[in-house]
N, C-alpha and C. Protein backbone atom coordinates (compact mmCIF):
# COMPACT_ATOMS: atom_id res chain seq x y z
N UNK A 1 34.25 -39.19 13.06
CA UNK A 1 33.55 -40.23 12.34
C UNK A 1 33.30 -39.75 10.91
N UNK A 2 33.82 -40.33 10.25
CA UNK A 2 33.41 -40.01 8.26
C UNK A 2 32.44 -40.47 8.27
N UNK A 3 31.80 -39.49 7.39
CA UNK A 3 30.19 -39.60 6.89
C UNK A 3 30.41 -40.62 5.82
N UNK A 4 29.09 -41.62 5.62
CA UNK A 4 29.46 -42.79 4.14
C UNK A 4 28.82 -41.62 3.18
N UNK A 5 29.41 -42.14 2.24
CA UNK A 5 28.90 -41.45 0.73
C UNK A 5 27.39 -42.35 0.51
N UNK A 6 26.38 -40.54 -0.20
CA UNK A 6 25.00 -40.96 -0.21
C UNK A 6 25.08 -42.19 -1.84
N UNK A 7 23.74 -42.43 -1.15
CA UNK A 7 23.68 -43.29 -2.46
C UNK A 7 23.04 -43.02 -3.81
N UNK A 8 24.24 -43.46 -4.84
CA UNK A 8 23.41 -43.02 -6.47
C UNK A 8 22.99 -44.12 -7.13
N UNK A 9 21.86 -43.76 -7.81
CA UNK A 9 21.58 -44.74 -8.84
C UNK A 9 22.39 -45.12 -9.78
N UNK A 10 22.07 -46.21 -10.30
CA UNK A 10 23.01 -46.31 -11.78
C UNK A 10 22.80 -45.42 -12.62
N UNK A 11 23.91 -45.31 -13.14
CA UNK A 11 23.81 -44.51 -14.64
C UNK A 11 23.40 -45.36 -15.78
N UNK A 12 22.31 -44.41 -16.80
CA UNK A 12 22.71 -45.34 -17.97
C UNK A 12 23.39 -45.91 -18.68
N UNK A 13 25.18 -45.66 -18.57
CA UNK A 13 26.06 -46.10 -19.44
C UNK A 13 26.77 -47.04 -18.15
N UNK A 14 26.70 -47.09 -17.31
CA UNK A 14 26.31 -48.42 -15.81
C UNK A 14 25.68 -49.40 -16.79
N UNK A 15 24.55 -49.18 -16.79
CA UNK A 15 23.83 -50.05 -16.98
C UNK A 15 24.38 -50.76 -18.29
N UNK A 16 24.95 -50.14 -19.16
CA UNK A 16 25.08 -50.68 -21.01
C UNK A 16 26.90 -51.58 -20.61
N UNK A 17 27.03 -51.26 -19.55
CA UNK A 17 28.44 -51.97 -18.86
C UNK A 17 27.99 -53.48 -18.43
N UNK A 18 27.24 -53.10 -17.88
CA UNK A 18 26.65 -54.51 -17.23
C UNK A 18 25.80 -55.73 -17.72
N UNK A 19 25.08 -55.01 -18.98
CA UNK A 19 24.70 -55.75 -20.35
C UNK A 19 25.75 -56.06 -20.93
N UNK A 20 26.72 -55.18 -21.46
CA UNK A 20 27.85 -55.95 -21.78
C UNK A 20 28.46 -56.91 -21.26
N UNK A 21 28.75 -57.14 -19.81
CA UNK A 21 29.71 -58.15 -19.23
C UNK A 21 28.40 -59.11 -18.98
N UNK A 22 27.22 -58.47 -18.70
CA UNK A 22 26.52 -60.05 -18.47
C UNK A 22 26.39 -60.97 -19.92
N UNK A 23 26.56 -60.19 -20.93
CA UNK A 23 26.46 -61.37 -22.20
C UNK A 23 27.94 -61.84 -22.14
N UNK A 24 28.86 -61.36 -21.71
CA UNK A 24 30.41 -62.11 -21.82
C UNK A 24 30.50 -63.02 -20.21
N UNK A 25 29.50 -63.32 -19.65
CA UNK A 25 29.17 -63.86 -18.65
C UNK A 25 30.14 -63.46 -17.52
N UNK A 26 30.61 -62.75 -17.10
CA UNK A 26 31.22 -62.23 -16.28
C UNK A 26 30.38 -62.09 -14.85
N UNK A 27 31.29 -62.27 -13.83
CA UNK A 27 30.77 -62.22 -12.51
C UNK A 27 30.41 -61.08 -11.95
N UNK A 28 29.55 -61.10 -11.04
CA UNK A 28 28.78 -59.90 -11.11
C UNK A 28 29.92 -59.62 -9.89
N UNK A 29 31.11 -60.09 -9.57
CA UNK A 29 32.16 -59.38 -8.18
C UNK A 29 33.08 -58.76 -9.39
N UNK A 30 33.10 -59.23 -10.86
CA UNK A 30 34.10 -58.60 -11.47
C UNK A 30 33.34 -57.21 -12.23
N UNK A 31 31.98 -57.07 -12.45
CA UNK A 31 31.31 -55.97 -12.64
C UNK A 31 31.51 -54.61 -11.64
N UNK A 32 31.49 -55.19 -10.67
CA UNK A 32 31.35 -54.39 -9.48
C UNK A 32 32.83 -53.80 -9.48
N UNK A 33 33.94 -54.71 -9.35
CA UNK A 33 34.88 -53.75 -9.79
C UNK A 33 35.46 -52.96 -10.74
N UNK A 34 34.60 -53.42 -11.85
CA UNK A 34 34.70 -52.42 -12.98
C UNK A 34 34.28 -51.02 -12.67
N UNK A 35 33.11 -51.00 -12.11
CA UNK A 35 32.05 -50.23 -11.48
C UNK A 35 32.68 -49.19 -10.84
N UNK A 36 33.56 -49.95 -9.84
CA UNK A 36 33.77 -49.41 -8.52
C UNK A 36 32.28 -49.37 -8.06
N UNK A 37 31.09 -50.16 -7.96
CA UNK A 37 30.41 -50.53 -7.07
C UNK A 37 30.09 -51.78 -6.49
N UNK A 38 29.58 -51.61 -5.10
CA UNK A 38 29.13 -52.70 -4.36
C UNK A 38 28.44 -53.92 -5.09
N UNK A 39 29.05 -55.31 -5.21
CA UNK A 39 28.98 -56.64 -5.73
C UNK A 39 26.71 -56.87 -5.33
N UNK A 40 26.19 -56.43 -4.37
CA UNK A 40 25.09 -56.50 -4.08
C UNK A 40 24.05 -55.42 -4.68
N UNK A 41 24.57 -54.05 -5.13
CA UNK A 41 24.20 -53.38 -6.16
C UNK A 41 24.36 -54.18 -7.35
N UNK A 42 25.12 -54.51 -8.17
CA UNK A 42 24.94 -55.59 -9.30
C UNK A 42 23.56 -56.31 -9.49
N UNK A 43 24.19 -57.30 -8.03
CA UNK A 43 22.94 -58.25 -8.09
C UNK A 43 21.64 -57.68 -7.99
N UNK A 44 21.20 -56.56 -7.23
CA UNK A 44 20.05 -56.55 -7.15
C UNK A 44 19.64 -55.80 -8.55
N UNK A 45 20.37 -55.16 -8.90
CA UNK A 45 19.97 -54.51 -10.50
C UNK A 45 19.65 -55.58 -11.47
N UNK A 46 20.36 -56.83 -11.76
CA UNK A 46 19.90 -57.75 -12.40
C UNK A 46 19.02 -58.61 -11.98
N UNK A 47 18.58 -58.76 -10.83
CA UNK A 47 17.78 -59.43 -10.29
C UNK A 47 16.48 -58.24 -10.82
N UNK A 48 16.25 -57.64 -10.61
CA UNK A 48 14.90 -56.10 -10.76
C UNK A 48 14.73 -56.36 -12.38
N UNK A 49 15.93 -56.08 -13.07
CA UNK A 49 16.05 -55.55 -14.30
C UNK A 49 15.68 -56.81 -15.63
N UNK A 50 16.10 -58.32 -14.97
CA UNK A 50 16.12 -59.35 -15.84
C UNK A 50 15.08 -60.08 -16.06
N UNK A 51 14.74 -60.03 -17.39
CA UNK A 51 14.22 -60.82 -18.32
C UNK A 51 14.27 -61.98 -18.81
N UNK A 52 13.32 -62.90 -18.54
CA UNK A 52 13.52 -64.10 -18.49
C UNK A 52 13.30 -64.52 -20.24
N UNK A 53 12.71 -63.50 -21.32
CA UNK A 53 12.88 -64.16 -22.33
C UNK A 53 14.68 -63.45 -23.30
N UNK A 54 14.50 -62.11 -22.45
CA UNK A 54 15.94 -61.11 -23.55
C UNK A 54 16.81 -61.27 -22.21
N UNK A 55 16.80 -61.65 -21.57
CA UNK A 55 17.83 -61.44 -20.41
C UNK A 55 17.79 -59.64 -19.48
N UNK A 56 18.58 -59.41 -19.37
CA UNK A 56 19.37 -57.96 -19.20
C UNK A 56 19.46 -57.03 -20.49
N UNK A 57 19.00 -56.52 -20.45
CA UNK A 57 19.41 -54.81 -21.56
C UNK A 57 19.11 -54.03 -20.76
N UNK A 58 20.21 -52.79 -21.19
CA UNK A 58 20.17 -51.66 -20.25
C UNK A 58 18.96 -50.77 -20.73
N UNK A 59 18.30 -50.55 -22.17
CA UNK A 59 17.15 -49.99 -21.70
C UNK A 59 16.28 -50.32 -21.34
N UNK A 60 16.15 -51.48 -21.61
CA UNK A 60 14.71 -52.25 -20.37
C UNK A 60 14.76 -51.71 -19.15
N UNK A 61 16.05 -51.86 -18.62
CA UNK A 61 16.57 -51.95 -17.50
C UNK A 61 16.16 -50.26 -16.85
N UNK A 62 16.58 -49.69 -17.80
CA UNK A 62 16.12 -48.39 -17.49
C UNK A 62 14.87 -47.75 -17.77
N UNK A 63 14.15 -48.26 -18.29
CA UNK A 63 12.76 -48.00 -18.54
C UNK A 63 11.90 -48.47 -17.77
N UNK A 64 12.64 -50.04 -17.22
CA UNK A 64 11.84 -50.18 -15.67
C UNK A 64 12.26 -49.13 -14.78
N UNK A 65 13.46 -48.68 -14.18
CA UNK A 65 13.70 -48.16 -13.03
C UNK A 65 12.92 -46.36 -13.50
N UNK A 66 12.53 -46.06 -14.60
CA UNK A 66 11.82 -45.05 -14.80
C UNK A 66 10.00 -45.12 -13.87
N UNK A 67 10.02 -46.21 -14.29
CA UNK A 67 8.67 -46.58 -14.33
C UNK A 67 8.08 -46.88 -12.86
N UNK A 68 9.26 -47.36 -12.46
CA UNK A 68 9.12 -47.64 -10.75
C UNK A 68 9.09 -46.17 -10.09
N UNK A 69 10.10 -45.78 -10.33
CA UNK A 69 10.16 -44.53 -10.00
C UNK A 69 9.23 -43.44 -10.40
N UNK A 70 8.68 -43.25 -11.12
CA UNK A 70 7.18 -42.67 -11.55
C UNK A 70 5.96 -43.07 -10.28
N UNK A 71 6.05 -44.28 -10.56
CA UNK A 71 4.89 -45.09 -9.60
C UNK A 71 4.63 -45.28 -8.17
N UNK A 72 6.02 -43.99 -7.47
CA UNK A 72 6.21 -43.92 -6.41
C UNK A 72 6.23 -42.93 -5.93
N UNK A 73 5.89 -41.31 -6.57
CA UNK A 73 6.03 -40.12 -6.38
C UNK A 73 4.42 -40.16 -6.32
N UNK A 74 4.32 -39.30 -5.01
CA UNK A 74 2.74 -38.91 -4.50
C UNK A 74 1.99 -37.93 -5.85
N UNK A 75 0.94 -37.93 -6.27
CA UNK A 75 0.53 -37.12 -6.76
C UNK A 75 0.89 -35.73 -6.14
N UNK A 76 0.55 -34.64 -7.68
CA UNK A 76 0.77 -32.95 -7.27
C UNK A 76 0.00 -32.54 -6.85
N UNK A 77 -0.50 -31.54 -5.98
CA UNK A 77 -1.21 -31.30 -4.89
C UNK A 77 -2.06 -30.17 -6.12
N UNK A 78 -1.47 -29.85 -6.72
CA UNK A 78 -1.89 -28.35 -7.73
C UNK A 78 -0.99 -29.29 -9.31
N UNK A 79 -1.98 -29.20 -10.26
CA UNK A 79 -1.32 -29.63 -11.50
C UNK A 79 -0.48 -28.35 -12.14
N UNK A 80 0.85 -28.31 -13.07
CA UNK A 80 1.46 -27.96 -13.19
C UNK A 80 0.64 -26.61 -13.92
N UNK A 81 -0.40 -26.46 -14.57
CA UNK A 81 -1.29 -25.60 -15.69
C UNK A 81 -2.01 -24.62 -14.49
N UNK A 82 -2.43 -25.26 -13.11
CA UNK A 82 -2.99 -24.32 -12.20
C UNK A 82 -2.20 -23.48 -11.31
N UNK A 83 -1.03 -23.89 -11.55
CA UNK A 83 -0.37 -22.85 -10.51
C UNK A 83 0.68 -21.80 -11.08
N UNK A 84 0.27 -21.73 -12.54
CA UNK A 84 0.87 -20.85 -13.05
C UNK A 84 0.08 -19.12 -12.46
């Protein structure tokens, strides 16, 4: 049985791909093969990432998925200054 390949986030230059083709309105099945990723990765990145007044930009885009990701790591048990 082959193991599936783990899963990666987008990259930032992913992301400046996908700003690009979403202003040339391109389908998010023809992104995906640009990609070489899954057509439902697309969507859910623009679905998370989009802006209802600028649309899609990839640093929004990535400044949210920073931010989420910040907001989900447990606090440090010992701050970085005490356990020196």
């Amino acid at each position: 049985m082959e193991k599936q390949p783990s899963y990666t986030q987008l990259r930032p230059e992913e992301r400046v791909v996908i700003a690009g083709m979403a202003r040339l309105k391109a389908s998010m099945r023809a992104m995906a093969r640009t990609l070489d990723r899954s057509p439902s990765t697309i969507s859910r990145e623009l679905a998370r990432n989009h802006s209802p007044d600028a649309g899609y930009t990839s640093e929004a885009a990535h400044g949210l998925r920073t931010a989420r990701r910040a907001a989900t790591r447990p606090p440090r048990k010992l701050s970085p200054r005490r356990a020196e």
